[in-house]
PDB file of N, CA and C in Angstrom:
ATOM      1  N   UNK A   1      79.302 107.176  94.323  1.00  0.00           N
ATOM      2  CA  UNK A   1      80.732 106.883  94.416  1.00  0.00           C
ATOM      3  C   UNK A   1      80.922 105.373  94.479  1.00  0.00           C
ATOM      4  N   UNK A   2      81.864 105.291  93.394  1.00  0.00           N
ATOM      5  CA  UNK A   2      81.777 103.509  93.397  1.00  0.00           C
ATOM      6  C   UNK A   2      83.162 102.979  94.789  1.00  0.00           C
ATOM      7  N   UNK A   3      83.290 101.663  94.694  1.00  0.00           N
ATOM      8  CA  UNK A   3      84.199 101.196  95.625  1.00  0.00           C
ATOM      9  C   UNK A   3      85.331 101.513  95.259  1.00  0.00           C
ATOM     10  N   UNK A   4      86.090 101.323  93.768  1.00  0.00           N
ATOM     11  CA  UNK A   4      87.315 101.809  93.236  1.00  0.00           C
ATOM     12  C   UNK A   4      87.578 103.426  93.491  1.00  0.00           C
ATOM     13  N   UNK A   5      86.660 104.667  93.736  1.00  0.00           N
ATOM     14  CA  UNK A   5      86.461 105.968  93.991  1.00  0.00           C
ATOM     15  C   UNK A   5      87.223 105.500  95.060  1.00  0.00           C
ATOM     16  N   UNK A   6      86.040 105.403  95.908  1.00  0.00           N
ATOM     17  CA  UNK A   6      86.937 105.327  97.426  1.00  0.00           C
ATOM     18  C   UNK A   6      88.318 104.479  97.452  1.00  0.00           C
ATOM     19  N   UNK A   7      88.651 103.795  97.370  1.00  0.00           N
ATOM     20  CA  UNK A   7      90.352 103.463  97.372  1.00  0.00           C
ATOM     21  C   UNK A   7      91.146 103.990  96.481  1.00  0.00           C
ATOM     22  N   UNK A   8      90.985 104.953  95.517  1.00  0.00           N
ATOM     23  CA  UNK A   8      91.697 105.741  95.264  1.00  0.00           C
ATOM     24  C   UNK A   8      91.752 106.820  95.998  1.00  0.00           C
ATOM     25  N   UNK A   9      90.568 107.407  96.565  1.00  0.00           N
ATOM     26  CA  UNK A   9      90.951 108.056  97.202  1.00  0.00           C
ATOM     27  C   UNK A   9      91.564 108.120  98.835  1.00  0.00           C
ATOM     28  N   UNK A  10      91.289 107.026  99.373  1.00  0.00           N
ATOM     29  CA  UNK A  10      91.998 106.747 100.353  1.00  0.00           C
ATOM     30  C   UNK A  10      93.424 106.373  99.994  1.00  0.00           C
ATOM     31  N   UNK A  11      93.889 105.843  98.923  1.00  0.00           N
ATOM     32  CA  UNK A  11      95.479 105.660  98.137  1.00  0.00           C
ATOM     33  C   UNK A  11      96.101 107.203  98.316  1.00  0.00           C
ATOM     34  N   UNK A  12      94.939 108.094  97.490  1.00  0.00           N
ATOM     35  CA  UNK A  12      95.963 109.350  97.570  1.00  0.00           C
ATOM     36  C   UNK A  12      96.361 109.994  98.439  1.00  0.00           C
ATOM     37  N   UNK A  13      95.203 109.531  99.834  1.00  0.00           N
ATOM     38  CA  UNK A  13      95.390 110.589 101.361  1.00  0.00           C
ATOM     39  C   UNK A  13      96.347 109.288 102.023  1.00  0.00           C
ATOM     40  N   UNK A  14      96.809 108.345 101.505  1.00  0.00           N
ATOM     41  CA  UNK A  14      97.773 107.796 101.752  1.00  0.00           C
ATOM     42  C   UNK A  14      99.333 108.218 101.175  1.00  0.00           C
ATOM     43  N   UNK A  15      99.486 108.619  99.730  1.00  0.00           N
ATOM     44  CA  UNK A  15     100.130 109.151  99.046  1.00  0.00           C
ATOM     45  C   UNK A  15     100.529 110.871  99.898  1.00  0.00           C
ATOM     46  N   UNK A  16     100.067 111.450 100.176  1.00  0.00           N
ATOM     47  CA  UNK A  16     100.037 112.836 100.654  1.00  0.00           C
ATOM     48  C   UNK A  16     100.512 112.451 102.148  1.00  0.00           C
ATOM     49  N   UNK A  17     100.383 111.382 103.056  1.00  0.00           N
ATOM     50  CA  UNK A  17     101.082 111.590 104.265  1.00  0.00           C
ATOM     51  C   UNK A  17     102.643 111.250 103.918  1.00  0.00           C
ATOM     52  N   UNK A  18     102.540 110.122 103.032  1.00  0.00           N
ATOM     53  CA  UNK A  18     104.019 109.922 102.707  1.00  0.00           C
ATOM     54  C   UNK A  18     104.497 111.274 101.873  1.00  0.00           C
ATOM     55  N   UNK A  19     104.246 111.563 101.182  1.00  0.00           N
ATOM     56  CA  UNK A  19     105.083 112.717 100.752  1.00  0.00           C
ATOM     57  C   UNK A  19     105.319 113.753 101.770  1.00  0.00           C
ATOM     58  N   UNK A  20     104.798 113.812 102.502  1.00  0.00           N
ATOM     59  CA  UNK A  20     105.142 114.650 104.042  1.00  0.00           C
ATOM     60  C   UNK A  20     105.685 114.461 104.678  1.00  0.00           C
ATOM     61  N   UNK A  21     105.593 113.270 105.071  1.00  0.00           N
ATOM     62  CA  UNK A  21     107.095 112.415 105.709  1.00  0.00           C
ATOM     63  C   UNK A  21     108.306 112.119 104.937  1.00  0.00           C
ATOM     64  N   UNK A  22     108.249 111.773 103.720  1.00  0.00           N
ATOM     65  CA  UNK A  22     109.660 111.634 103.024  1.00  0.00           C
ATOM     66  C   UNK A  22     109.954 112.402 102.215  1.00  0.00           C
ATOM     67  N   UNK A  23     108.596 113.101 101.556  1.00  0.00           N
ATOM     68  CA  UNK A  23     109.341 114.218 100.970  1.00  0.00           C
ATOM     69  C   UNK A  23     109.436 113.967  99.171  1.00  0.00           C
ATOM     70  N   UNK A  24     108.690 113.103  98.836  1.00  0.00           N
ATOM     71  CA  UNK A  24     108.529 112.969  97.746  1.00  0.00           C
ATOM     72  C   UNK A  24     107.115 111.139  97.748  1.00  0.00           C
ATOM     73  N   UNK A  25     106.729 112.093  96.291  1.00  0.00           N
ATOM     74  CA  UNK A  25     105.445 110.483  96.427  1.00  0.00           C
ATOM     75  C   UNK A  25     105.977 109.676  96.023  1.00  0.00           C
ATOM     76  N   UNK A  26     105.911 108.330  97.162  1.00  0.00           N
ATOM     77  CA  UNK A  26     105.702 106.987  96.689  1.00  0.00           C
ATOM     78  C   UNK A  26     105.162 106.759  95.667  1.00  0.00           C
ATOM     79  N   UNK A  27     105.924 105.215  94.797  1.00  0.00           N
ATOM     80  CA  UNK A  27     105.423 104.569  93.879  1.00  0.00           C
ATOM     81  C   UNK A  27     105.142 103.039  94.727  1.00  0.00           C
ATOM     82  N   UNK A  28     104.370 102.110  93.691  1.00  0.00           N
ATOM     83  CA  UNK A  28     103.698 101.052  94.471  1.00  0.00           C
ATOM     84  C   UNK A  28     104.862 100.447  95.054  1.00  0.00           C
ATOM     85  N   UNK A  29     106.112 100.120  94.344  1.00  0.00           N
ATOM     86  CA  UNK A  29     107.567  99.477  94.724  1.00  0.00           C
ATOM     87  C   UNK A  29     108.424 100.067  96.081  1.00  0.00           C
ATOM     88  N   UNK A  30     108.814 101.604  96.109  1.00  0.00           N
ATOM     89  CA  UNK A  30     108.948 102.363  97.401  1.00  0.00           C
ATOM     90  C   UNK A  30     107.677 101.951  98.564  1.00  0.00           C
ATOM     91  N   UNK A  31     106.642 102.178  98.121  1.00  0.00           N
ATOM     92  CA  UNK A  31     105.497 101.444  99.239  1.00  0.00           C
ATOM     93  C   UNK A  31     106.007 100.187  99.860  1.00  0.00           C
ATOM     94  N   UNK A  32     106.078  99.084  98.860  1.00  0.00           N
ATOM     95  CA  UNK A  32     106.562  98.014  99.324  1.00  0.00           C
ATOM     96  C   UNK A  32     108.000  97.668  99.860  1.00  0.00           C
ATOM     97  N   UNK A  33     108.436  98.358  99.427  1.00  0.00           N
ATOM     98  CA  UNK A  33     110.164  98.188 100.164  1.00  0.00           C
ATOM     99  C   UNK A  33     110.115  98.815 101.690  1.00  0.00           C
ATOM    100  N   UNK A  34     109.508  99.630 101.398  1.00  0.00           N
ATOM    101  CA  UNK A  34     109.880 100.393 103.051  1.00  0.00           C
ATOM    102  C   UNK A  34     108.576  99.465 103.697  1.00  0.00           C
ATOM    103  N   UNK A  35     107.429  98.599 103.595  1.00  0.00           N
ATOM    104  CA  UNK A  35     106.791  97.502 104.129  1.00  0.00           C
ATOM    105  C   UNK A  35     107.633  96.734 104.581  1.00  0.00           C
ATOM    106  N   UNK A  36     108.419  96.338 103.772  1.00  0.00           N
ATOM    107  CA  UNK A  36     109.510  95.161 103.324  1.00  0.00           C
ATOM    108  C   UNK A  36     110.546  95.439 104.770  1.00  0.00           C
ATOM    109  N   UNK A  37     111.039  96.764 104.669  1.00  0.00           N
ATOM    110  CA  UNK A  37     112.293  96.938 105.628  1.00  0.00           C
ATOM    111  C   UNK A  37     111.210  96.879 107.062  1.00  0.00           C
ATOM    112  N   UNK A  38     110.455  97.227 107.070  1.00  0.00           N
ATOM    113  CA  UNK A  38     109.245  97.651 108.460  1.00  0.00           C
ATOM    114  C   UNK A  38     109.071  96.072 108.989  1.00  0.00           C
ATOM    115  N   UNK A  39     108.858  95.190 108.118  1.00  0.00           N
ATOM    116  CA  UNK A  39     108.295  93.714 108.681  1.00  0.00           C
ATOM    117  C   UNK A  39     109.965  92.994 109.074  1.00  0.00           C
ATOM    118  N   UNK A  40     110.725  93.081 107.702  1.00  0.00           N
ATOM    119  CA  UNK A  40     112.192  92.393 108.399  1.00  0.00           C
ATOM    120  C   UNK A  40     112.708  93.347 109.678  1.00  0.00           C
ATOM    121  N   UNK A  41     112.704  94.376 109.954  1.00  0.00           N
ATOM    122  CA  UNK A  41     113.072  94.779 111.269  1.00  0.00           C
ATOM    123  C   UNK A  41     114.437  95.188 111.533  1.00  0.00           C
ATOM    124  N   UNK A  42     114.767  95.397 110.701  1.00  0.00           N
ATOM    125  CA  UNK A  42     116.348  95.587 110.716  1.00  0.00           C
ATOM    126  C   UNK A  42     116.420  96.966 109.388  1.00  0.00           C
ATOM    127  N   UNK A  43     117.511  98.012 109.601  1.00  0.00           N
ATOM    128  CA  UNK A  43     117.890  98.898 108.727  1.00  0.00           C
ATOM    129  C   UNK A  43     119.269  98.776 108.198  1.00  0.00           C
ATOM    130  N   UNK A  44     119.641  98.555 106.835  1.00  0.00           N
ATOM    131  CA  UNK A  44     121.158  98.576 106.721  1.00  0.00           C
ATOM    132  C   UNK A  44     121.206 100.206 105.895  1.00  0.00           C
ATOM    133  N   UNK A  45     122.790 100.248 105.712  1.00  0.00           N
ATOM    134  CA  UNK A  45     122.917 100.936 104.764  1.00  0.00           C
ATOM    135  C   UNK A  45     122.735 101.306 103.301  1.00  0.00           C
ATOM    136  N   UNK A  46     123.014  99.882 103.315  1.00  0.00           N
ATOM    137  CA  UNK A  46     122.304  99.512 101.900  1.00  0.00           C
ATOM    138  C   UNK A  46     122.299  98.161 101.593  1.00  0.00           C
ATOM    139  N   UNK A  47     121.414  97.272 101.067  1.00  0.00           N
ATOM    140  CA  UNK A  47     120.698  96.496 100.594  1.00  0.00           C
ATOM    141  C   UNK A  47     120.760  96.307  98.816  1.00  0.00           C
ATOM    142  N   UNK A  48     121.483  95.089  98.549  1.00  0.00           N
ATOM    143  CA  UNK A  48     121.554  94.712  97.289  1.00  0.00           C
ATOM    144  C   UNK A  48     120.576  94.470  96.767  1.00  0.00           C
ATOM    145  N   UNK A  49     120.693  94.159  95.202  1.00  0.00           N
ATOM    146  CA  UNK A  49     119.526  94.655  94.568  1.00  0.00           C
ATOM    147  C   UNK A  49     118.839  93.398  94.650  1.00  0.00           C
ATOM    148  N   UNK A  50     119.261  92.028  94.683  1.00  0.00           N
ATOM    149  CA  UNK A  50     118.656  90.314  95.465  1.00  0.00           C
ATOM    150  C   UNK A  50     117.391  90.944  96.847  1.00  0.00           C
ATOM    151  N   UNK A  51     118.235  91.750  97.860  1.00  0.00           N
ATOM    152  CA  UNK A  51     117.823  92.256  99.249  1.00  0.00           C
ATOM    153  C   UNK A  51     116.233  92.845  98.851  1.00  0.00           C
ATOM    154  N   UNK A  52     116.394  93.673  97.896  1.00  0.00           N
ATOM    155  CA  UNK A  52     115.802  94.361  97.752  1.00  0.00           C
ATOM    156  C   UNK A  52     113.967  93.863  97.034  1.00  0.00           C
ATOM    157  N   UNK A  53     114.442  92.877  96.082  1.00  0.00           N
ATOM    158  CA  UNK A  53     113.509  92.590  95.601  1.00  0.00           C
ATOM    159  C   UNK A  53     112.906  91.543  96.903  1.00  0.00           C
ATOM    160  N   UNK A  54     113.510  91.111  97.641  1.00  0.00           N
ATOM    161  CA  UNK A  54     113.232  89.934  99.005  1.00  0.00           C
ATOM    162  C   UNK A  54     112.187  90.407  99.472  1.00  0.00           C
ATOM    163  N   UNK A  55     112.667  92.069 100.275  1.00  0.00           N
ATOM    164  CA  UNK A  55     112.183  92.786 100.778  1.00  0.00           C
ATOM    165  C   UNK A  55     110.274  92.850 100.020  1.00  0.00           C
ATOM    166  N   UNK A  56     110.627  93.402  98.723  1.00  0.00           N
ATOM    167  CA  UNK A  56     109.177  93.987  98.361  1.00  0.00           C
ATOM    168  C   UNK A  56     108.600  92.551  98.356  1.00  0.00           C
ATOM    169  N   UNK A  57     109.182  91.090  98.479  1.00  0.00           N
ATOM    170  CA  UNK A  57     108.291  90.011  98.643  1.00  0.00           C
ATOM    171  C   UNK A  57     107.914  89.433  99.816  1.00  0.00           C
ATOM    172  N   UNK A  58     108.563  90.267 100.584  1.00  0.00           N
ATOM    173  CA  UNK A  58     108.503  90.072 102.088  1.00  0.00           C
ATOM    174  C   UNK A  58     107.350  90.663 102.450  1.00  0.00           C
ATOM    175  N   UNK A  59     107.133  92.232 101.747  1.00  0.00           N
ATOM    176  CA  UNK A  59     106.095  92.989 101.997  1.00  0.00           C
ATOM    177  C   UNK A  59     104.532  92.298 101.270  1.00  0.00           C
ATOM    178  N   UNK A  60     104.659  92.190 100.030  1.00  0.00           N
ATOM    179  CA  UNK A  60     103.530  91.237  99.536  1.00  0.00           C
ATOM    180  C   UNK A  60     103.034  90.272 100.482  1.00  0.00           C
ATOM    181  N   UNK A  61     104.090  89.126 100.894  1.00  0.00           N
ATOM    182  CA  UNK A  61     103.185  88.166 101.639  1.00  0.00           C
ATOM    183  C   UNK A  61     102.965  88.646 103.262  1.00  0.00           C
ATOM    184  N   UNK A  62     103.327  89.813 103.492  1.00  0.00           N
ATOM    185  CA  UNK A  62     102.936  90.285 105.154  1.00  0.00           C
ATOM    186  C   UNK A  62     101.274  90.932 104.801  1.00  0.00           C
ATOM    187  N   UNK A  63     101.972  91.716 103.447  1.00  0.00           N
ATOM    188  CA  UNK A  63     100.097  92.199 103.243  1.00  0.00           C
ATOM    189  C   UNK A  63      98.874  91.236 103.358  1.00  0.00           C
ATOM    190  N   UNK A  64      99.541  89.973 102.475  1.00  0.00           N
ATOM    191  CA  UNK A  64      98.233  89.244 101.841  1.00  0.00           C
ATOM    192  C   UNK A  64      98.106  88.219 103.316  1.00  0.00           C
ATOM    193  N   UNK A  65      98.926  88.173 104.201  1.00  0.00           N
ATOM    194  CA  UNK A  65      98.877  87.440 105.672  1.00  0.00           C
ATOM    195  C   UNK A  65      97.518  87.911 106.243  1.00  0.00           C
ATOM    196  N   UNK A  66      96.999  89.170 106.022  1.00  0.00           N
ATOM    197  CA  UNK A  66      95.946  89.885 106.805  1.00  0.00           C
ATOM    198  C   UNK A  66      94.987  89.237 105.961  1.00  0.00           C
ATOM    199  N   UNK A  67      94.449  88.289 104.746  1.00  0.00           N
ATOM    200  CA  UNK A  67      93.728  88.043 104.745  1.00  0.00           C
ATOM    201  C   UNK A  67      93.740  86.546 104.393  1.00  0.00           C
ATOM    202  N   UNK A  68      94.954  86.082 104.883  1.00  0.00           N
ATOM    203  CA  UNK A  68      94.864  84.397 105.149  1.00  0.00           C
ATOM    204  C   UNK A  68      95.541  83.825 103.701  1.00  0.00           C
ATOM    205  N   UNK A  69      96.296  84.730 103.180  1.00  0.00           N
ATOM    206  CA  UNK A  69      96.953  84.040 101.839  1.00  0.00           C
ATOM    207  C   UNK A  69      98.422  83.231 102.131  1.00  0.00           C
ATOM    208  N   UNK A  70      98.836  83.951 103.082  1.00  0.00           N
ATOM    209  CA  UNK A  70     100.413  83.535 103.491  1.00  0.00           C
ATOM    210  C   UNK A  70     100.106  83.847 105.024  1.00  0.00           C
ATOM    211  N   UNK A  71     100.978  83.021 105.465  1.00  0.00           N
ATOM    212  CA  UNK A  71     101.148  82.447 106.925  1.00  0.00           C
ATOM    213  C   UNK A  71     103.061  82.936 106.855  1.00  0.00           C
ATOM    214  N   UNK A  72     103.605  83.865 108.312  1.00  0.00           N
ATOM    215  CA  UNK A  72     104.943  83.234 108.100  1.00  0.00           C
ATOM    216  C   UNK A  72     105.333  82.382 109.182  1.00  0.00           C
ATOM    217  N   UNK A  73     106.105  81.358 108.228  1.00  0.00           N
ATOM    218  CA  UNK A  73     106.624  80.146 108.673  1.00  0.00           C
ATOM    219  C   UNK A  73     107.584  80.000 109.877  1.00  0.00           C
ATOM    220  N   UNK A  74     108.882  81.073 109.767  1.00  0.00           N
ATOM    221  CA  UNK A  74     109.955  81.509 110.267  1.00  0.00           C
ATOM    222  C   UNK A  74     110.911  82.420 110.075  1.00  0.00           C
ATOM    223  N   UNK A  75     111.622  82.905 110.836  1.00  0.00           N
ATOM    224  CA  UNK A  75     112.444  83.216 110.892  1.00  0.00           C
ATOM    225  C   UNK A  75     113.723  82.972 110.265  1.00  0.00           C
ATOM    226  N   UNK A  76     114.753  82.761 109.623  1.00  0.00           N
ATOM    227  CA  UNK A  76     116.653  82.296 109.424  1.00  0.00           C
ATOM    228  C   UNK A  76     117.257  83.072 110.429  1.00  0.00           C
ATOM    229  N   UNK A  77     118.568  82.433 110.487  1.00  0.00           N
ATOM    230  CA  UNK A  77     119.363  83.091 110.890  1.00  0.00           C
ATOM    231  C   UNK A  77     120.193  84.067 110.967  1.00  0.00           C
ATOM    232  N   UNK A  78     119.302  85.101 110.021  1.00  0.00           N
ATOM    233  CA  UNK A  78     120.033  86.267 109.414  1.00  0.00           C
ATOM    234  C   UNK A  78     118.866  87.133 110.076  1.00  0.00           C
ATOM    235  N   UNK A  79     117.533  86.541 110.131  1.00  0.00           N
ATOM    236  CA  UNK A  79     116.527  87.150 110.690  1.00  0.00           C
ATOM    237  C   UNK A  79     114.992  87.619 109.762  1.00  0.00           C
ATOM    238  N   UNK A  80     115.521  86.774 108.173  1.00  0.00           N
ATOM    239  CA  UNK A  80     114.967  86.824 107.264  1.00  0.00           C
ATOM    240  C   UNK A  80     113.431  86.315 107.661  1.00  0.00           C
ATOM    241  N   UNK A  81     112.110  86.597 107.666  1.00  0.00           N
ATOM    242  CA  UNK A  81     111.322  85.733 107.415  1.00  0.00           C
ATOM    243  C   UNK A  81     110.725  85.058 106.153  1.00  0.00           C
ATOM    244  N   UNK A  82     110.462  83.657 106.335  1.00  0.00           N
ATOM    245  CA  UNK A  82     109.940  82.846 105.406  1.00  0.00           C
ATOM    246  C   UNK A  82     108.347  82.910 105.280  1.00  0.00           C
ATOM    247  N   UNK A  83     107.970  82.749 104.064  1.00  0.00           N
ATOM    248  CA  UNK A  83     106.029  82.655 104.537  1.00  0.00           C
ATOM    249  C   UNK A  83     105.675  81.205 103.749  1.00  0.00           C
ATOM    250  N   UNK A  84     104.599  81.200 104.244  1.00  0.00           N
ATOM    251  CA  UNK A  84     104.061  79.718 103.259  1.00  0.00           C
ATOM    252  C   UNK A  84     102.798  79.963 102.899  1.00  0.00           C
ATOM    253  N   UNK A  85     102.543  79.708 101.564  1.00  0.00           N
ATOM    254  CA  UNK A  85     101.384  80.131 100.967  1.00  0.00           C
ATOM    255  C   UNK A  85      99.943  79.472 101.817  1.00  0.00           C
ATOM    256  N   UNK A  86      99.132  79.811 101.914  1.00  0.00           N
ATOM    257  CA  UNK A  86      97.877  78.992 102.438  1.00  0.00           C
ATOM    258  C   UNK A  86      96.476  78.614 101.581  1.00  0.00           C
ATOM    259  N   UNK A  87      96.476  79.443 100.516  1.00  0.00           N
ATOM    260  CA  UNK A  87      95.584  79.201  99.496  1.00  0.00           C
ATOM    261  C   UNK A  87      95.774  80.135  98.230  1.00  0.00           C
ATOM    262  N   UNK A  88      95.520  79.955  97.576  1.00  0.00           N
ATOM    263  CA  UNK A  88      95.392  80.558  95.636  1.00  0.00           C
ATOM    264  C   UNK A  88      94.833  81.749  96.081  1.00  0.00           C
ATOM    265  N   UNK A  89      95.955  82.694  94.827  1.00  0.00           N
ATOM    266  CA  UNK A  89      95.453  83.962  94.853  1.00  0.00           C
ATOM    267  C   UNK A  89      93.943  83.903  93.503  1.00  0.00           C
ATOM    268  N   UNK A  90      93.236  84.748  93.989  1.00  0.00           N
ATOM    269  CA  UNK A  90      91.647  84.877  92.943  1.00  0.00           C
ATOM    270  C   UNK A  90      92.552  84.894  91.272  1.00  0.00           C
ATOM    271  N   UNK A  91      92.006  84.523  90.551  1.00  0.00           N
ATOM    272  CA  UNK A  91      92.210  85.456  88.665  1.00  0.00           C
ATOM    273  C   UNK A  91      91.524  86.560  89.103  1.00  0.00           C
ATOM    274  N   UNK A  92      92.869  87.494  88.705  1.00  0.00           N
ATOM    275  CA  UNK A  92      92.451  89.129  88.078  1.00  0.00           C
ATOM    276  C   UNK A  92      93.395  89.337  87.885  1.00  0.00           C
ATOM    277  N   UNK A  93      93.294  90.884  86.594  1.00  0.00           N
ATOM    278  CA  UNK A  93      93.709  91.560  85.833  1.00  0.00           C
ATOM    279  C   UNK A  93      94.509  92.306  86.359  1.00  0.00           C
ATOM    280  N   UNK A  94      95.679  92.651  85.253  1.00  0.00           N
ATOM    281  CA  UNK A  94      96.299  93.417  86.331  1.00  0.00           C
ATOM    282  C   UNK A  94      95.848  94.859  87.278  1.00  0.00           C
ATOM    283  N   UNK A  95      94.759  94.925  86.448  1.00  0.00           N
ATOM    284  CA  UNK A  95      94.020  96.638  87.215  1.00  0.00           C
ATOM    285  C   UNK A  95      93.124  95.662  88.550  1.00  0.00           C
ATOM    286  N   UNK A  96      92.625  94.786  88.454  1.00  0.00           N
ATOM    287  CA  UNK A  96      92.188  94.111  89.490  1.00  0.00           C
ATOM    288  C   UNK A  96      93.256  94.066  90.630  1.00  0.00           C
ATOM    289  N   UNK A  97      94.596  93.152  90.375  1.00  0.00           N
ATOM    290  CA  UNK A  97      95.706  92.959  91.223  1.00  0.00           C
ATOM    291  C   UNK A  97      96.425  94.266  91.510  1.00  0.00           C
ATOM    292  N   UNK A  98      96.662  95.305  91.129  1.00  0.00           N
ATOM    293  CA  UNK A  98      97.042  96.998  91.348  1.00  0.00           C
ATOM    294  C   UNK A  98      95.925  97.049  92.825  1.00  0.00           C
ATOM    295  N   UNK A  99      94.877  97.124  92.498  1.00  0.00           N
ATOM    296  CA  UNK A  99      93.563  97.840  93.504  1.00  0.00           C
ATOM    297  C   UNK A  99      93.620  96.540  94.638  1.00  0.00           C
ATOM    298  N   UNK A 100      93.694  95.130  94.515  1.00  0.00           N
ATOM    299  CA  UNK A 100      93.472  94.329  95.494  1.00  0.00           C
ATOM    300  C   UNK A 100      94.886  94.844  96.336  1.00  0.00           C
ATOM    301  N   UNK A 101      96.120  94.904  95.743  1.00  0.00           N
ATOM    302  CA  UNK A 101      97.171  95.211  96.603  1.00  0.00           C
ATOM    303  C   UNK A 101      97.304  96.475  97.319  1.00  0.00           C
ATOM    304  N   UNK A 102      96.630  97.537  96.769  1.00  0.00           N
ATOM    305  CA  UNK A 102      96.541  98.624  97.698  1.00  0.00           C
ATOM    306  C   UNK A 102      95.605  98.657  98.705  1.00  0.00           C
ATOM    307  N   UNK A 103      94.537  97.766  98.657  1.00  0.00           N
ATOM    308  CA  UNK A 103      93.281  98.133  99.075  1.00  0.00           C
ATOM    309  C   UNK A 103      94.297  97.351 100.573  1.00  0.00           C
ATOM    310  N   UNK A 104      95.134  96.276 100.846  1.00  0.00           N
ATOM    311  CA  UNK A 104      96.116  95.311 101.295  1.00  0.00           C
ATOM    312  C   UNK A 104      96.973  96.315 102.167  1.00  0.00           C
ATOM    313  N   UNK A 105      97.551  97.230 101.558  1.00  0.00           N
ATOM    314  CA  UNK A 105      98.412  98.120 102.173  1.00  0.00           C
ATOM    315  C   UNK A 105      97.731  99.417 102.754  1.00  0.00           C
ATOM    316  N   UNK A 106      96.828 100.075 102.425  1.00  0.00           N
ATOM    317  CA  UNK A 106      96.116 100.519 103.249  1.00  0.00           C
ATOM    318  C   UNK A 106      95.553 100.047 104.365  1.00  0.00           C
ATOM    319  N   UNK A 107      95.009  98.858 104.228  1.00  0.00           N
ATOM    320  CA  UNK A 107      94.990  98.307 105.373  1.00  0.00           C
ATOM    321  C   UNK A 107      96.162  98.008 106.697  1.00  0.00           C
ATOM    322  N   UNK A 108      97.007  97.317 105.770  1.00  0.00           N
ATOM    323  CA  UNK A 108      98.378  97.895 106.964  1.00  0.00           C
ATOM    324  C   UNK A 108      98.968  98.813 107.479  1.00  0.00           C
ATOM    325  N   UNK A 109      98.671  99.812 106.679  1.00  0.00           N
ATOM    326  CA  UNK A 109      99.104 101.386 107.372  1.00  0.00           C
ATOM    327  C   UNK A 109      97.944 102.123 108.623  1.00  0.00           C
ATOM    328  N   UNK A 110      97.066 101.589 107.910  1.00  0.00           N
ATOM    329  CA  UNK A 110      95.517 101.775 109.141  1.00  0.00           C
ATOM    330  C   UNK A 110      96.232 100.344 110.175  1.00  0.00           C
ATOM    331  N   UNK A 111      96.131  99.703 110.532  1.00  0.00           N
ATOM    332  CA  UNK A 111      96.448  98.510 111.471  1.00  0.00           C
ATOM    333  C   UNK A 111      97.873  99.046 112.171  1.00  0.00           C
ATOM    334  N   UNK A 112      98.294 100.030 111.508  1.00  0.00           N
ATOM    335  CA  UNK A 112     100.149 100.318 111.999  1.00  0.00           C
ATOM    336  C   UNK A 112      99.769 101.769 112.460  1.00  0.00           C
ATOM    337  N   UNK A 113      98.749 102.397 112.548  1.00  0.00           N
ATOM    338  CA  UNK A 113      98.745 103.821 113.026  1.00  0.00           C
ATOM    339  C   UNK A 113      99.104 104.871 112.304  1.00  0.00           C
ATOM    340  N   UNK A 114      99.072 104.626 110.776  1.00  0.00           N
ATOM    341  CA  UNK A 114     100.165 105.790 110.200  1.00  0.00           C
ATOM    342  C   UNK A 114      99.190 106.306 109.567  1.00  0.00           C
TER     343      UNK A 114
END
């Protein structure tokens, strides 16, 4: 079993709790938005479609924080956080960058108890 085996298959027994809880499977974007709403800390009703894309970049740099890519900076006064990059992401492909970002969010869902 190679390394890509195993994070797919830990993706899918990730995939299968969320569909149990919400009731339909996540895609990589739903993953990241509800990251996104989990790290900003706040729930609205709804969130414009600007909000929204914030959010899934909010979630990117909270992921890549766990391994020293982004630092966040602060807070605004809305409660937004800011991050600041800390070093270059590696070259890879996009099937490389797919698997580095899950392998990222699995990790945060293991670190969050879920």
């Amino acid at each position: 079993m190679s390394i890509n085996d195993d994070l797919q298959l830990r993706w899918w027994k990730l995939e299968e709790k969320m569909m149990h809880r919400f009731g339909k499977k996540p895609d990589m974007e739903a993953v990241l938005f509800l990251i996104g709403i989990q790290e900003f800390g706040q729930t609205r009703e709804k969130f414009t479609k600007e909000q929204k894309q914030d959010l899934m970049h909010i979630a990117v740099c909270s992921l890549l924080s766990q391994s020293g890519y982004y630092e966040l900076e602060q807070k605004d006064e809305e409660g937004w956080p800011h991050f600041r990059q800390l070093k270059a992401m590696p070259e890879m492909n996009s099937i490389e960058q797919e698997n580095f970002l899950k392998d990222h969010i699995l990790l945060y869902f293991e670190n969050h108890n879920f």
